[in-house]
Protein backbone atom coordinates (compact mmCIF):
# COMPACT_ATOMS: atom_id res chain seq x y z
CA UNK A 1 0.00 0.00 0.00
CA UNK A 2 1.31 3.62 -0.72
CA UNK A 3 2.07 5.81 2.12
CA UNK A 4 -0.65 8.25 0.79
CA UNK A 5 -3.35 5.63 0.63
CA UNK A 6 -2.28 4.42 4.08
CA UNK A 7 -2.52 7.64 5.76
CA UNK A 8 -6.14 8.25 4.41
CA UNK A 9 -7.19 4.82 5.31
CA UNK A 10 -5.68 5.43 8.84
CA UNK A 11 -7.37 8.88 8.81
CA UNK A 12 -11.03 6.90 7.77
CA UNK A 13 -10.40 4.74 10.36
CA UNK A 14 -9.72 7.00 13.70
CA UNK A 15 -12.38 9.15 12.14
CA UNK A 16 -14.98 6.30 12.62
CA UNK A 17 -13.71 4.93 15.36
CA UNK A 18 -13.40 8.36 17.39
CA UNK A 19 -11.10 7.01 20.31
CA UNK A 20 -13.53 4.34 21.47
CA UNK A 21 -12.97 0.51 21.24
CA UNK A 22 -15.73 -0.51 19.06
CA UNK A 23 -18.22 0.64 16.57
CA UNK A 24 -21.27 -0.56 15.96
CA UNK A 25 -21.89 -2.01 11.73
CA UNK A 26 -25.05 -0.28 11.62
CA UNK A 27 -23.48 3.51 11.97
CA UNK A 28 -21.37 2.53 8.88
CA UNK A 29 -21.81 3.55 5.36
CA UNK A 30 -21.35 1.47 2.58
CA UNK A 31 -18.23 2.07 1.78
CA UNK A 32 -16.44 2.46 5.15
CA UNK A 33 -17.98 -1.12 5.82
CA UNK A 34 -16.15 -2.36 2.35
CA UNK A 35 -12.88 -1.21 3.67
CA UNK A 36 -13.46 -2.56 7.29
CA UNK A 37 -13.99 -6.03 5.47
CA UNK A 38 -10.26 -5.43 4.07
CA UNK A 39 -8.58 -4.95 6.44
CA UNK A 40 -10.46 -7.64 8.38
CA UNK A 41 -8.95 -9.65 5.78
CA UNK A 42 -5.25 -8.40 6.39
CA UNK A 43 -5.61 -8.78 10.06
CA UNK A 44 -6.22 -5.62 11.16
CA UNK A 45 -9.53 -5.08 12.19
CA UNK A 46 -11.89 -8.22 13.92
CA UNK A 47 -16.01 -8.18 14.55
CA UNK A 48 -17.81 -9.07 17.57
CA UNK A 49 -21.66 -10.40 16.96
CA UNK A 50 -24.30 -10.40 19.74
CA UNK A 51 -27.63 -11.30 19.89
CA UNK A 52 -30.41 -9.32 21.77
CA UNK A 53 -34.18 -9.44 21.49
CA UNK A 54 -36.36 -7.49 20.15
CA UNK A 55 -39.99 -7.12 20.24
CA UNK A 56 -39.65 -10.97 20.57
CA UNK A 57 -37.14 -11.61 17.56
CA UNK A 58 -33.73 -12.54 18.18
CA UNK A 59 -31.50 -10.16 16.33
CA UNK A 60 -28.03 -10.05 15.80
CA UNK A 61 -25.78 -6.83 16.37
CA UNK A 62 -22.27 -6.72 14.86
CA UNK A 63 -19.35 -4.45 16.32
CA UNK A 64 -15.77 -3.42 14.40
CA UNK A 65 -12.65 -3.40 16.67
CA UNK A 66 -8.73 -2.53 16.08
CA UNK A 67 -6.73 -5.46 16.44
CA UNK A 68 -3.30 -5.10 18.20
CA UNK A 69 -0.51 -5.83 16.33
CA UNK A 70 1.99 -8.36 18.06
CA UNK A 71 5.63 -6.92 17.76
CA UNK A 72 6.69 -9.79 14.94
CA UNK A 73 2.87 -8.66 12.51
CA UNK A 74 4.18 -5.09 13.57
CA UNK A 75 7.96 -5.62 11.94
CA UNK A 76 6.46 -7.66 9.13
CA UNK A 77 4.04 -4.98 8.16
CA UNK A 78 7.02 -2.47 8.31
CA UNK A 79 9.66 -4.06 6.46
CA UNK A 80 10.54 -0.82 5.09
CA UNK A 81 11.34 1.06 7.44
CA UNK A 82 14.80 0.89 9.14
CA UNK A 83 15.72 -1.25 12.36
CA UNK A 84 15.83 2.19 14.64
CA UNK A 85 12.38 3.02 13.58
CA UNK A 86 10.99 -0.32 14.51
CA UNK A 87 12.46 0.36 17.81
CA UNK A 88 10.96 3.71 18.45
CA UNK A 89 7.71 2.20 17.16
CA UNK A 90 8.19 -0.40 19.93
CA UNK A 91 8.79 2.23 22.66
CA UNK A 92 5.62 4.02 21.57
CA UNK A 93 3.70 1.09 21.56
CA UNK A 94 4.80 0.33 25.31
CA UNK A 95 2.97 3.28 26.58
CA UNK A 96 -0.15 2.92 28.12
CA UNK A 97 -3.06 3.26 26.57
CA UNK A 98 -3.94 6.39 29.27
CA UNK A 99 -1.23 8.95 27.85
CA UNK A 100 -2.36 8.92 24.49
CA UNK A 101 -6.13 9.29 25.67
CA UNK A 102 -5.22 11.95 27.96
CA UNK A 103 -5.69 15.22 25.57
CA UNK A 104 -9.21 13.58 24.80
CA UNK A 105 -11.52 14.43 27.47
């Protein structure tokens, strides 16, 4: 993938997604729900289904969630990029989750 289209599909994504840990497959349009399905199929992105009833039908509900990346899927899907920056990208990825959420709220 080109650096260009990966920075716009990264910008679709956190755009949808807004910071939380799931989104729900009805809010999506069309085409955002095409692209979730690829990257579903590269590993990326996984679904959880639930069922719930409603005015006595079962229904099914189906919710989109980031994957994380183990460090080996993380420096396979990098390959480019030199050793040093798969190192920073491995410090980053240390920090908790609360210091990158803090500038949210």
């Amino acid at each position: 993938m080109l650096r260009e289209d990966a920075d716009a599909t990264a910008d679709v994504v956190a755009s949808v997604f807004r910071g939380e840990d799931e989104v729900n497959d009805e809010d999506l349009d069309k085409e955002v729900r095409a692209l979730f399905y690829t990257l579903e199929q590269q590993n990326l992105l996984g679904i959880r289904r639930t069922e719930y009833k409603f005015e006595g039908q079962t229904r099914r509900a189906y919710f989109w969630r980031m994957k994380e990346l183990r460090d080996d899927d993380l420096e396979r899907s990098m390959s480019g990029l030199s050793r040093e920056d798969l190192e920073a990208l491995k410090v980053y990825r240390a920090l908790p989750q609360e210091l990158w959420n803090r500038g949210k709220n």
